[in-house]
Every structure is written in structure tokens, then in C-alpha cells.
N, C-alpha and C. Protein backbone atom coordinates (compact mmCIF):
# COMPACT_ATOMS: atom_id res chain seq x y z
N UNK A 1 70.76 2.79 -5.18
CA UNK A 1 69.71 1.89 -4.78
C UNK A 1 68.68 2.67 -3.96
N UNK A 2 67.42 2.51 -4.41
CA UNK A 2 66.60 3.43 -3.50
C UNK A 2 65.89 2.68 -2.27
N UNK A 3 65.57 3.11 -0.91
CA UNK A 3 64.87 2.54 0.24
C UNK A 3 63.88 3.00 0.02
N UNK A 4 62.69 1.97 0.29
CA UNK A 4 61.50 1.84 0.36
C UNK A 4 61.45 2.21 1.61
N UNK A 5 60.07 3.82 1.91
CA UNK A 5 59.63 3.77 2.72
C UNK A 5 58.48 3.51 3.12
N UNK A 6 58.84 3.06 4.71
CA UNK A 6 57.59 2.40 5.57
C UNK A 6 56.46 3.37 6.12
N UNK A 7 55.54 3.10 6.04
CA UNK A 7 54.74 3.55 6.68
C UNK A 7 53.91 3.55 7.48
N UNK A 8 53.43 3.89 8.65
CA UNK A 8 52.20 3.54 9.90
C UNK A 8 50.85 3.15 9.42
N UNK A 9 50.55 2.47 9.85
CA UNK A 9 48.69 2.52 9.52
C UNK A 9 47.90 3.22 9.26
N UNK A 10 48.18 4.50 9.58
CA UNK A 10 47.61 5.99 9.86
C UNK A 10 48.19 6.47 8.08
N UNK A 11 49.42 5.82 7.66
CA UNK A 11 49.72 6.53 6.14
C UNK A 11 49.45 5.17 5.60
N UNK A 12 48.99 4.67 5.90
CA UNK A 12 49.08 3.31 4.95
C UNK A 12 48.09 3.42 4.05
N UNK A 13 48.37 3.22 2.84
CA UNK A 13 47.15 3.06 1.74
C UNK A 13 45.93 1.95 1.69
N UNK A 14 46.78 0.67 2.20
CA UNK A 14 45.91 -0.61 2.22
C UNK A 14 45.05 -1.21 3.16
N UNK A 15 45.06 0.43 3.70
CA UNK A 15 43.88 0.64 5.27
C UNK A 15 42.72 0.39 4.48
N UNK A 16 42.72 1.19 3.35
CA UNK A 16 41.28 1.09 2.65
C UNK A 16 41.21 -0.29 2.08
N UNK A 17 41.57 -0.98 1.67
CA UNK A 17 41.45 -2.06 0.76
C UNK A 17 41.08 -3.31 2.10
N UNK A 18 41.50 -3.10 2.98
CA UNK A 18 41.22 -3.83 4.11
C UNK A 18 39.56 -3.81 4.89
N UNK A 19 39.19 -2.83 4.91
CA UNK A 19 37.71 -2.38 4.99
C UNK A 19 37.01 -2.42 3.98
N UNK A 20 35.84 -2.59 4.22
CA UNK A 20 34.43 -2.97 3.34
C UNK A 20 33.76 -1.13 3.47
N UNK A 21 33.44 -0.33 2.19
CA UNK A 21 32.54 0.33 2.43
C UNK A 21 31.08 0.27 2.31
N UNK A 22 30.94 0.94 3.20
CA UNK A 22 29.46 1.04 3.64
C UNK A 22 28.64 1.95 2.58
N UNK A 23 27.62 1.22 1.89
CA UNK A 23 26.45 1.94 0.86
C UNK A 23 25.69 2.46 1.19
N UNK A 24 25.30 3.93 1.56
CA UNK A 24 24.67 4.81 1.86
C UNK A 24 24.36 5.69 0.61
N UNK A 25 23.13 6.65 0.71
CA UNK A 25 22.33 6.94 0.29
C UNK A 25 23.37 8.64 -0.32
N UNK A 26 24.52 9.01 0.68
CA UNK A 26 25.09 10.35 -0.11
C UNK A 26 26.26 10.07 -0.70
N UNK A 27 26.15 9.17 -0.95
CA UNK A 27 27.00 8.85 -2.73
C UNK A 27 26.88 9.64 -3.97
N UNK A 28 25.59 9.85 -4.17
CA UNK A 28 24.96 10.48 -5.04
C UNK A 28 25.13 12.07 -4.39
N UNK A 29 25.23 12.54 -3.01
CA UNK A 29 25.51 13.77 -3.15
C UNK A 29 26.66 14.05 -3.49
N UNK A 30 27.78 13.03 -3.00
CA UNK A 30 29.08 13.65 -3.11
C UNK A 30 29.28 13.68 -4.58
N UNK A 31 28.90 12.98 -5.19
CA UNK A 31 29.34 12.94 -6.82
C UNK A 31 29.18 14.05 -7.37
N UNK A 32 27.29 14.93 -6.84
CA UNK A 32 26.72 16.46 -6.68
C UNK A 32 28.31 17.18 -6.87
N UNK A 33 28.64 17.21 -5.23
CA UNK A 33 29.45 17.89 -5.22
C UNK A 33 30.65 17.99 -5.51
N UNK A 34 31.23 16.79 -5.71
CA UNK A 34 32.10 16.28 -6.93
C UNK A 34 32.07 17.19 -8.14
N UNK A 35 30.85 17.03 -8.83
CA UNK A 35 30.43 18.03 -10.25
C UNK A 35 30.71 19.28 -9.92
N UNK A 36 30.06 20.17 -8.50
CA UNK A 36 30.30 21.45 -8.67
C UNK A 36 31.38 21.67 -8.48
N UNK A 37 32.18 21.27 -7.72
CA UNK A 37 33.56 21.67 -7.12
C UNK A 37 34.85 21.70 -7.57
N UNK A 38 34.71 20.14 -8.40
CA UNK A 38 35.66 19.64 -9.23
C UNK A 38 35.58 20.04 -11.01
N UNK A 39 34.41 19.72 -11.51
CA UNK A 39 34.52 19.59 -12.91
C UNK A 39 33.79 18.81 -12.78
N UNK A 40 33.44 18.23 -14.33
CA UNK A 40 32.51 17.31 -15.16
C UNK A 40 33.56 16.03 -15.20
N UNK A 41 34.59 16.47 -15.69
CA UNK A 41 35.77 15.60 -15.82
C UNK A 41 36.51 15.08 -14.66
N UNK A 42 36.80 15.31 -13.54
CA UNK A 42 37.09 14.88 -12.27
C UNK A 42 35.68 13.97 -11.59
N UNK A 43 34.43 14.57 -11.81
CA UNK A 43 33.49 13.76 -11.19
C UNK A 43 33.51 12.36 -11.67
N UNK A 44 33.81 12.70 -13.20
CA UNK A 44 33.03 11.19 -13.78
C UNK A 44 34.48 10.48 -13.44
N UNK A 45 35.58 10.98 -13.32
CA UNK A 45 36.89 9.93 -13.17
C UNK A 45 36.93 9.70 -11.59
N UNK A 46 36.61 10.26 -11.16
CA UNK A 46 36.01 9.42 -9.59
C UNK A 46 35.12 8.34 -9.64
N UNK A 47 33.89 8.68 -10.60
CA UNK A 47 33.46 7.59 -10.48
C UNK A 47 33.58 6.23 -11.15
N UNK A 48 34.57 6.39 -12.43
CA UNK A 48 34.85 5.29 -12.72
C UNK A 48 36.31 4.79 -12.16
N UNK A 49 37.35 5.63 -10.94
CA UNK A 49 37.55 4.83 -10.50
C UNK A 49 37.00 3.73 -8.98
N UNK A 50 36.01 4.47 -8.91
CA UNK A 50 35.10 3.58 -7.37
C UNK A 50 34.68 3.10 -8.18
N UNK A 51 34.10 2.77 -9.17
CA UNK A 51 33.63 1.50 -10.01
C UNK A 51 34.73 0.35 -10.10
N UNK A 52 35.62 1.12 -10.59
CA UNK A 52 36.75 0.46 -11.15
C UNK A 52 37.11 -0.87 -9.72
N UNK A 53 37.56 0.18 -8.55
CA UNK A 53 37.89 -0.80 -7.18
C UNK A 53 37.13 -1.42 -6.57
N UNK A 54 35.82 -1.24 -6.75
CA UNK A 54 34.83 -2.21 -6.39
C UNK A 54 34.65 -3.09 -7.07
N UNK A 55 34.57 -3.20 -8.57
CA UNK A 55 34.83 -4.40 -9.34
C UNK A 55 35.85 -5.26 -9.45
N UNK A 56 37.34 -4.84 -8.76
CA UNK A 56 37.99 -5.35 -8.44
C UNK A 56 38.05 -6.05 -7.49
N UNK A 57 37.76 -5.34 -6.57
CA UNK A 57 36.93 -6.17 -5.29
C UNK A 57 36.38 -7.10 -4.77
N UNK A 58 35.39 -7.53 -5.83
CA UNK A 58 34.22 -8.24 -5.49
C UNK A 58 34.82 -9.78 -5.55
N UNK A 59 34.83 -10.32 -4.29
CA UNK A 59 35.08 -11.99 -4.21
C UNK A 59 36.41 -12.26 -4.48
N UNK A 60 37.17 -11.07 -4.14
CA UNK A 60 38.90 -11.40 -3.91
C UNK A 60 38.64 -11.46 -2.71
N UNK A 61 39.48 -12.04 -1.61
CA UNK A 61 40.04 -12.73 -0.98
C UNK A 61 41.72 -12.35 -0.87
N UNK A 62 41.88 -11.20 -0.16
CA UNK A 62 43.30 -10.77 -0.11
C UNK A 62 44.23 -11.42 0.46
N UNK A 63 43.67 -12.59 1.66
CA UNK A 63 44.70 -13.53 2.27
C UNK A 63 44.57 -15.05 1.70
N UNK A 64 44.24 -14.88 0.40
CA UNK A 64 44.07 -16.76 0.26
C UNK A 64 45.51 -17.01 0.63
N UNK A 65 45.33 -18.52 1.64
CA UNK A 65 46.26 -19.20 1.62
C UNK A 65 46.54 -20.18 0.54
N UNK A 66 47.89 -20.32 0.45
CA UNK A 66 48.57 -21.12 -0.50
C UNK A 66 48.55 -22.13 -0.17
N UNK A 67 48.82 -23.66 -0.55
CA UNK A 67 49.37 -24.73 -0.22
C UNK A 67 50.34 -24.82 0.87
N UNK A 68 50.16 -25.30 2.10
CA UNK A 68 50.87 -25.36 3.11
C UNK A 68 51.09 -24.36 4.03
N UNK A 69 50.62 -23.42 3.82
CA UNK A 69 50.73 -22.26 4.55
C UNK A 69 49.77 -22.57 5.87
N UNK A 70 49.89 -22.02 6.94
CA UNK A 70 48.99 -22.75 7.78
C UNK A 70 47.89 -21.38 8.65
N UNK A 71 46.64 -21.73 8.59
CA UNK A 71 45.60 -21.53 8.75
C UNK A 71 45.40 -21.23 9.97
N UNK A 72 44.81 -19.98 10.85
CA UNK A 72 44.54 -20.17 12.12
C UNK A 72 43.41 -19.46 12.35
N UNK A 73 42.57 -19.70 13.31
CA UNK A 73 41.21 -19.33 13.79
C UNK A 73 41.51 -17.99 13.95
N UNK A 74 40.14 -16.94 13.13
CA UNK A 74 40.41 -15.84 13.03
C UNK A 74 39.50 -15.13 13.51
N UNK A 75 38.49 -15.99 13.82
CA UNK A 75 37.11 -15.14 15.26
C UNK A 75 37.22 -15.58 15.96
N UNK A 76 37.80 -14.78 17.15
CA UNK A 76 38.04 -14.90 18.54
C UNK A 76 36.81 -14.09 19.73
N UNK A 77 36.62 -13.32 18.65
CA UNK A 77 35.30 -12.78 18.88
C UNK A 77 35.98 -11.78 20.33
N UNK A 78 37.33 -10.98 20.58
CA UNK A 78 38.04 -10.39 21.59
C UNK A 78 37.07 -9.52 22.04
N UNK A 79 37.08 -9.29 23.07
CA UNK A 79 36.16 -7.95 23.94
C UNK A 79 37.14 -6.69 24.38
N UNK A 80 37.08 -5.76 24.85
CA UNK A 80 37.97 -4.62 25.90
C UNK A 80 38.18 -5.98 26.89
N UNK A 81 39.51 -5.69 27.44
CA UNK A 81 39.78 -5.94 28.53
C UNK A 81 40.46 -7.72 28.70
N UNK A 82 40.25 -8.35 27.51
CA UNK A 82 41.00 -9.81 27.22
C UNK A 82 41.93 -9.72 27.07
N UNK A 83 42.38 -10.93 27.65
CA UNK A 83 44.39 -10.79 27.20
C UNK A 83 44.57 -11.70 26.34
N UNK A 84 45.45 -11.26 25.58
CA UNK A 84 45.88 -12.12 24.59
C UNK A 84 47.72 -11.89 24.38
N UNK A 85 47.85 -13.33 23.44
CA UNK A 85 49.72 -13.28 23.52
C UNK A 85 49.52 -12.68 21.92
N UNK A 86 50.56 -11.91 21.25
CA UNK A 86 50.77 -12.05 19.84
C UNK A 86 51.54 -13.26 19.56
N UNK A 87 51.18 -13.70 18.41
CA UNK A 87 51.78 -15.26 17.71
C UNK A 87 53.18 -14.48 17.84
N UNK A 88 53.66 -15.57 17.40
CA UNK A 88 55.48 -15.04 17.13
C UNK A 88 55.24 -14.52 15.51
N UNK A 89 56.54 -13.94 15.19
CA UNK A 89 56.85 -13.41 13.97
C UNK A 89 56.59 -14.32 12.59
N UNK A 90 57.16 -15.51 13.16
CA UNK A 90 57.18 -16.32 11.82
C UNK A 90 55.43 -17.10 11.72
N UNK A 91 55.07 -17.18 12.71
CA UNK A 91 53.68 -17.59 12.66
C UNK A 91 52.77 -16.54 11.59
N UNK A 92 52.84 -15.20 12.40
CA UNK A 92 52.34 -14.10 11.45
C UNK A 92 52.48 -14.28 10.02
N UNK A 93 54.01 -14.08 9.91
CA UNK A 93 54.32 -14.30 8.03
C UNK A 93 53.56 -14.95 7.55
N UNK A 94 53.67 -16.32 8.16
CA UNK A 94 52.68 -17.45 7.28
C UNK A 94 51.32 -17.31 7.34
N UNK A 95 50.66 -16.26 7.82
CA UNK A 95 49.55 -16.02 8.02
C UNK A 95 48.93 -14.72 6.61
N UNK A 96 50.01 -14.16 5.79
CA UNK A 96 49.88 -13.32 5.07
C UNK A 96 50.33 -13.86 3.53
N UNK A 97 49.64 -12.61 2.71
CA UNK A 97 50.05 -13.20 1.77
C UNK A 97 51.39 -12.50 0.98
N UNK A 98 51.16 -12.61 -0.61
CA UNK A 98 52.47 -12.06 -1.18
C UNK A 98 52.75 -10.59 -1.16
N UNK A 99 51.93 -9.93 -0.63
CA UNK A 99 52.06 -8.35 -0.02
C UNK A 99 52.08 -8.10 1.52
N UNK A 100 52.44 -9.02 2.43
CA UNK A 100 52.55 -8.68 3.61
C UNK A 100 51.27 -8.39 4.20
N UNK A 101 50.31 -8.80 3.71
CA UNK A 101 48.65 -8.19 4.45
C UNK A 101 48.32 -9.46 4.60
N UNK A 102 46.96 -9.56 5.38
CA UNK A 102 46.17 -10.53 6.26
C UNK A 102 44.65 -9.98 5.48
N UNK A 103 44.05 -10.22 4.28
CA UNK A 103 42.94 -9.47 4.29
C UNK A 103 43.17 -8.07 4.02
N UNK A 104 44.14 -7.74 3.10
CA UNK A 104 44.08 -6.24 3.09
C UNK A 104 45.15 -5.44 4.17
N UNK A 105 44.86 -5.80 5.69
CA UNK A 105 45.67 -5.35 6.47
C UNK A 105 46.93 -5.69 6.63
N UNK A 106 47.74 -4.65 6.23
CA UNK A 106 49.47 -4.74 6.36
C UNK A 106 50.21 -4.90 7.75
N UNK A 107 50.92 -5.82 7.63
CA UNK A 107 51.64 -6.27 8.78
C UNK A 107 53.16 -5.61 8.67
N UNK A 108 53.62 -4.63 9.31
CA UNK A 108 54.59 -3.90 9.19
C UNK A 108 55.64 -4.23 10.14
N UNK A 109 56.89 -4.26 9.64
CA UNK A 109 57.48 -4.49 10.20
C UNK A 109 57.83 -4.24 12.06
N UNK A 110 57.69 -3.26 12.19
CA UNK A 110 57.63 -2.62 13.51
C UNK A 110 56.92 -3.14 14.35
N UNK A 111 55.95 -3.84 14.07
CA UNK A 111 55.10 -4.40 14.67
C UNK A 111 55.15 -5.66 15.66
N UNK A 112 56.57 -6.30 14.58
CA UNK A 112 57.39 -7.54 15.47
C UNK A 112 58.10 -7.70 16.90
N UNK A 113 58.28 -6.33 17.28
CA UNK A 113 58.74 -5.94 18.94
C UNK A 113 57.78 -6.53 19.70
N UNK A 114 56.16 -6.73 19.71
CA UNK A 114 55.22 -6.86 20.33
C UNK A 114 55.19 -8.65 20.20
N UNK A 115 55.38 -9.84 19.27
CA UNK A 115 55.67 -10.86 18.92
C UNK A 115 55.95 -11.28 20.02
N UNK A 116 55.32 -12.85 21.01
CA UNK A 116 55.12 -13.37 21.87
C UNK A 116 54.74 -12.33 23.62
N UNK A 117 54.50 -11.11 23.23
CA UNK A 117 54.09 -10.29 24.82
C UNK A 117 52.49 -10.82 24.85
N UNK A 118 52.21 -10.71 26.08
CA UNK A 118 50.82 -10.82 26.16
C UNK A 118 50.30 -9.03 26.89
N UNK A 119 49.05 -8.93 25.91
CA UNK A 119 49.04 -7.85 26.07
C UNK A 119 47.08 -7.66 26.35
N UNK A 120 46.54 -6.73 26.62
CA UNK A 120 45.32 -5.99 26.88
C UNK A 120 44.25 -5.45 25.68
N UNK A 121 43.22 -6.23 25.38
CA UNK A 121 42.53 -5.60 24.39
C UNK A 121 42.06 -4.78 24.70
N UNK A 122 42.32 -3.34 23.81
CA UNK A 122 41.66 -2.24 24.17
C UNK A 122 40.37 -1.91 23.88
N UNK A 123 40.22 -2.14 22.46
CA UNK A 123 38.97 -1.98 22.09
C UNK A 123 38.91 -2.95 20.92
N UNK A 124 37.51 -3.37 20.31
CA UNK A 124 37.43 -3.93 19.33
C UNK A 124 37.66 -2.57 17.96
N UNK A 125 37.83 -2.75 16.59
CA UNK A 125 37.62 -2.08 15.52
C UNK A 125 36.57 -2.43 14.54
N UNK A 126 35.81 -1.65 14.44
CA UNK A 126 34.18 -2.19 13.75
C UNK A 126 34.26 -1.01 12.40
N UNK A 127 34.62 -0.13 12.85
CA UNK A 127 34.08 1.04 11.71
C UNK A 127 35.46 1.97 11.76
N UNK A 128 35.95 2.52 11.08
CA UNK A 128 36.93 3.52 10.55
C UNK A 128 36.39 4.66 9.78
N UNK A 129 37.17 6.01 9.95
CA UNK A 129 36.45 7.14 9.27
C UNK A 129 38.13 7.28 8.05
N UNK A 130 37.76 7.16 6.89
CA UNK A 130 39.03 7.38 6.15
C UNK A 130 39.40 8.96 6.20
N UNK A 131 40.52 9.58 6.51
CA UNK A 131 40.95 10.69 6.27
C UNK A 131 40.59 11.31 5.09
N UNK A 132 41.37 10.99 3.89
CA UNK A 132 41.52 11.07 2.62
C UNK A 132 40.13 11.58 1.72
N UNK A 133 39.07 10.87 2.01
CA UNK A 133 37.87 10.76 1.60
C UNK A 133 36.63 11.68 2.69
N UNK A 134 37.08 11.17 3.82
CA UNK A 134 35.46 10.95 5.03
C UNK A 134 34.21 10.19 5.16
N UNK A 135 34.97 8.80 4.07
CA UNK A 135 34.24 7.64 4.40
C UNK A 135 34.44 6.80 5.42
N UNK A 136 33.18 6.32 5.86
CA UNK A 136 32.79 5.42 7.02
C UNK A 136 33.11 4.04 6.86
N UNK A 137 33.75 3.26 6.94
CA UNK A 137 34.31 2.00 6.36
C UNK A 137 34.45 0.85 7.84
N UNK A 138 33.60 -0.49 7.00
CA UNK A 138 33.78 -1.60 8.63
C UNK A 138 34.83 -2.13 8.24
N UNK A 139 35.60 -3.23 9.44
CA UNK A 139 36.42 -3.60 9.34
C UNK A 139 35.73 -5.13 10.16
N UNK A 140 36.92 -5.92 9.91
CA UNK A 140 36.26 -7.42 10.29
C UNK A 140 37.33 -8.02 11.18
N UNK A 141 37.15 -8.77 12.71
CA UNK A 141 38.24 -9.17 13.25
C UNK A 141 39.60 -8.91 13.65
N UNK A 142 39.02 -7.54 13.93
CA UNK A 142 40.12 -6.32 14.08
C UNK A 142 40.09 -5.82 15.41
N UNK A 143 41.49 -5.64 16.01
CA UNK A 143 41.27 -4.79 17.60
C UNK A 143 42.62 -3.97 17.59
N UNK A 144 42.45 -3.38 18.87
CA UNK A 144 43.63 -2.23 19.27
C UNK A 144 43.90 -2.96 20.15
N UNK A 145 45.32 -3.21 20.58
CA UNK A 145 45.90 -3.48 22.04
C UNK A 145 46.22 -2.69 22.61
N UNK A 146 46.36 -2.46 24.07
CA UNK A 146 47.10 -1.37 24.67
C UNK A 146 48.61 -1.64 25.01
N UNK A 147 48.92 -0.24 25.14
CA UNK A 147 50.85 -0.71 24.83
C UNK A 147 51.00 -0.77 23.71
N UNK A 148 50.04 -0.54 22.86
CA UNK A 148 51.05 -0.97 21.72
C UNK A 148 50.39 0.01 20.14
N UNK A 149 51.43 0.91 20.53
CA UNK A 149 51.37 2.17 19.87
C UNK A 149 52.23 2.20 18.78
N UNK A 150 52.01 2.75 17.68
CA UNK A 150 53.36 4.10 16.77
C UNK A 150 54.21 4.46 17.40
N UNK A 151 55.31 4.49 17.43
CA UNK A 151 56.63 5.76 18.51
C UNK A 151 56.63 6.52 17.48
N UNK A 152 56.09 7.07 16.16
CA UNK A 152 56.63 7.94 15.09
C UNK A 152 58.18 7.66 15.18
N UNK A 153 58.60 6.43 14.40
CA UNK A 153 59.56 6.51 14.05
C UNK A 153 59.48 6.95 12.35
N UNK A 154 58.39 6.80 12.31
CA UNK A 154 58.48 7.61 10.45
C UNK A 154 58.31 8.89 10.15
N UNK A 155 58.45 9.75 11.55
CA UNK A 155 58.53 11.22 10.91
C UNK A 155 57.12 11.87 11.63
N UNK A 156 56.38 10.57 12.16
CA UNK A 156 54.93 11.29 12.32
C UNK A 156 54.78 11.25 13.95
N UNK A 157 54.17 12.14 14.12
CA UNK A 157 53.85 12.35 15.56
C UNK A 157 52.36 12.16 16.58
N UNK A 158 52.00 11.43 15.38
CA UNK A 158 50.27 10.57 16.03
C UNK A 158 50.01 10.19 17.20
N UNK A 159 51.13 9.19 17.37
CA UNK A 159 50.77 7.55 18.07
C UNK A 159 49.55 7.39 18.23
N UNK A 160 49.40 6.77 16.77
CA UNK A 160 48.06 5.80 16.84
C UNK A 160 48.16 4.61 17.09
N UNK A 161 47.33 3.63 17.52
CA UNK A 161 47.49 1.92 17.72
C UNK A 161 47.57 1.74 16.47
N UNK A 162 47.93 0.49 16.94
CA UNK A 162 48.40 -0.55 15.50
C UNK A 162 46.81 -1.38 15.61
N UNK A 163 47.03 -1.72 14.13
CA UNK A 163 45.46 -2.80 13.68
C UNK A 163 46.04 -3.82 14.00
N UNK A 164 45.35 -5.20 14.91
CA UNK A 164 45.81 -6.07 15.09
C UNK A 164 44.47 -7.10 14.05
N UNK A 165 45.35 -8.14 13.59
CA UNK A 165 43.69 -8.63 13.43
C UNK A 165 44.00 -9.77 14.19
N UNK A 166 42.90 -10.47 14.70
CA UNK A 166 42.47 -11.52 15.25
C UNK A 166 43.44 -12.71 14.91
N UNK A 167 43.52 -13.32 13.69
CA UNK A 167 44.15 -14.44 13.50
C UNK A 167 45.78 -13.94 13.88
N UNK A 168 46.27 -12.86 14.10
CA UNK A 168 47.29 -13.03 14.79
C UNK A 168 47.56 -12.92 15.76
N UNK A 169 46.67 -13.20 16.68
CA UNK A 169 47.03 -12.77 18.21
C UNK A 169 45.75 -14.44 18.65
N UNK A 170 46.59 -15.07 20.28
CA UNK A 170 45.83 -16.12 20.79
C UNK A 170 45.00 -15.88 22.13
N UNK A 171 43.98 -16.04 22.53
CA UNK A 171 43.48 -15.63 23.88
C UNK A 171 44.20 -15.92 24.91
N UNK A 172 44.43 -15.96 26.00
CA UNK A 172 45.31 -16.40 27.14
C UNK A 172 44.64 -15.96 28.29
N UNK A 173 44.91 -16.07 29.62
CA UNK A 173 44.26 -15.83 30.91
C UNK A 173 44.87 -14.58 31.37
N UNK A 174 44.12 -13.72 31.89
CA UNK A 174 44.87 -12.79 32.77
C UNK A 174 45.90 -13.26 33.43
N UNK A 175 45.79 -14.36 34.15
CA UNK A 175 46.75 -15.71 34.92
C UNK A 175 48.07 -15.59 34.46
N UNK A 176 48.25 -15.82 33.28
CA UNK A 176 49.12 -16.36 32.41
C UNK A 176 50.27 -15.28 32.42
């Protein structure tokens, strides 16, 4: 029987599918350099697969909810420095769909230790630089908490934050 392995945000593939890229004007260079670097044949299969995922793309909706699944306010509009509780575990689930994502963004298991703490927004997430590529990519209703890191339990030695998005986490008072 084989185990599926997990991976951090930082290896996660569906980082990209979660972000919107941004249309800029050196598209057309990289393809340039695509041609010289790669081939004739590598350029054009790059570009029909970014055709390909953008047409896939267009007006999916990676978290439709299902019938009964329940719905929660997902602009909170968080700043640096707000506190917020994470929902509990089972709240989350129902917040995703049949791949464990919210919109693209994967909710990983590991992530459930943090489930009812109230914790510190660190920063909001607006824009991402993809490794893989060195595209510039926004993101929507997305933040970092503090405390709440990677331990590289998968081998990797980053500790990067975890993507939180908005509809899973509730505002609360410093008070609280």
C-alpha cells in the first residue's frame, strides 16, 4: 500500500491554482526566451499549456459549496496586528471542497494543531513570487499568523507560515 505524501505550502502545487496571475507585458519576452533557450518545441508546449490552464480557469470556482455545506464570511478585511481565533477543524472541512482546498488553497493537515487558538495577524498576503516559474501572482483573503509556522516535519527546513484564508479564521478582541 503506498503513503501519500504531504506537503507544506512552500511544495504545494495548488499554491498556483489558488492565485490569479497577473498580465503583464513580458510574457511575450519569456516565450523570446523560452524559444532561445529551450527549443521551438518546448516554447510552443509552454504555451499551449498556459493556454490550456487558463482556459480551464476561467469562471471555476474551486470552493463551490454543495448543498448544506455551510457558508462563512470570507472578507474580514484582517490588518497586521488583529487577533483572531481559528474555526475548529470540522468547521474548516466544511468550508472546503472535494480536494481539501478553500479556493485553490489547501488545507493540510498539520494545520489542525492551531484549530480554536487565538492568534496574531502578521501580515496580510496580496502578491506571491512563484519559485518554479518567477511569476508574480495575487492572492485574495489571505494572511500569515504569527506562531504559526512549518516545523519541517516533511524533510524541509524553511519554516515558512502557513496561508490562512480568511473564511477560516473569526476576528476576536485582543481582550479575549
Amino acid at each position: 500500500m503506498s503513503r501519500i505524501e504531504e506537503k507544506c505550502h512552500g511544495q504545494f502545487g495548488t499554491l498556483i491554482q489558488s492565485s490569479k496571475s497577473i498580465l503583464c507585458p513580458t510574457r511575450i519576452f519569456k516565450f523570446f526566451w523560452q524559444l532561445k533557450n529551450g527549443g521551438l518545441h518546448n516554447a510552443f508546449s509552454t504555451v499551449v499549456l498556459r493556454t490550456r490552464r487558463f482556459l480551464a480557469a476561467r469562471g471555476v470556482s474551486h470552493s463551490r459549496t454543495e448543498k448544506g455545506k455551510l457558508q462563512y464570511e470570507e472578507v474580514l478585511n484582517l490588518q497586521p496586528g488583529d487577533w483572531v481565533r481559528v474555526r475548529s477543524e470540522k468547521e474548516i472541512l466544511e468550508s472546503l471542497d472535494h480536494c481539501s482546498q478553500n479556493k485553490g488553497l489547501a488545507w493540510m493537515p498539520i494545520m489542525s494543531q492551531y484549530c480554536g487558538k487565538k492568534l496574531k495577524v502578521y501580515k496580510r498576503v496580496d502578491k506571491i513570487v512563484l519559485e518554479s516559474t518567477g511569476e508574480i501572482r495575487k492572492l485574495k483573503n489571505t494572511v500569515l499568523l504569527k506562531d504559526s509556522i512549518c516545523e519541517g516535519i516533511y524533510g524541509c527546513d524553511r519554516s515558512c507560515f502557513h496561508f490562512w484564508r480568511e473564511a477560516w479564521l473569526v476576528r476576536v478582541n485582543g481582550d479575549d
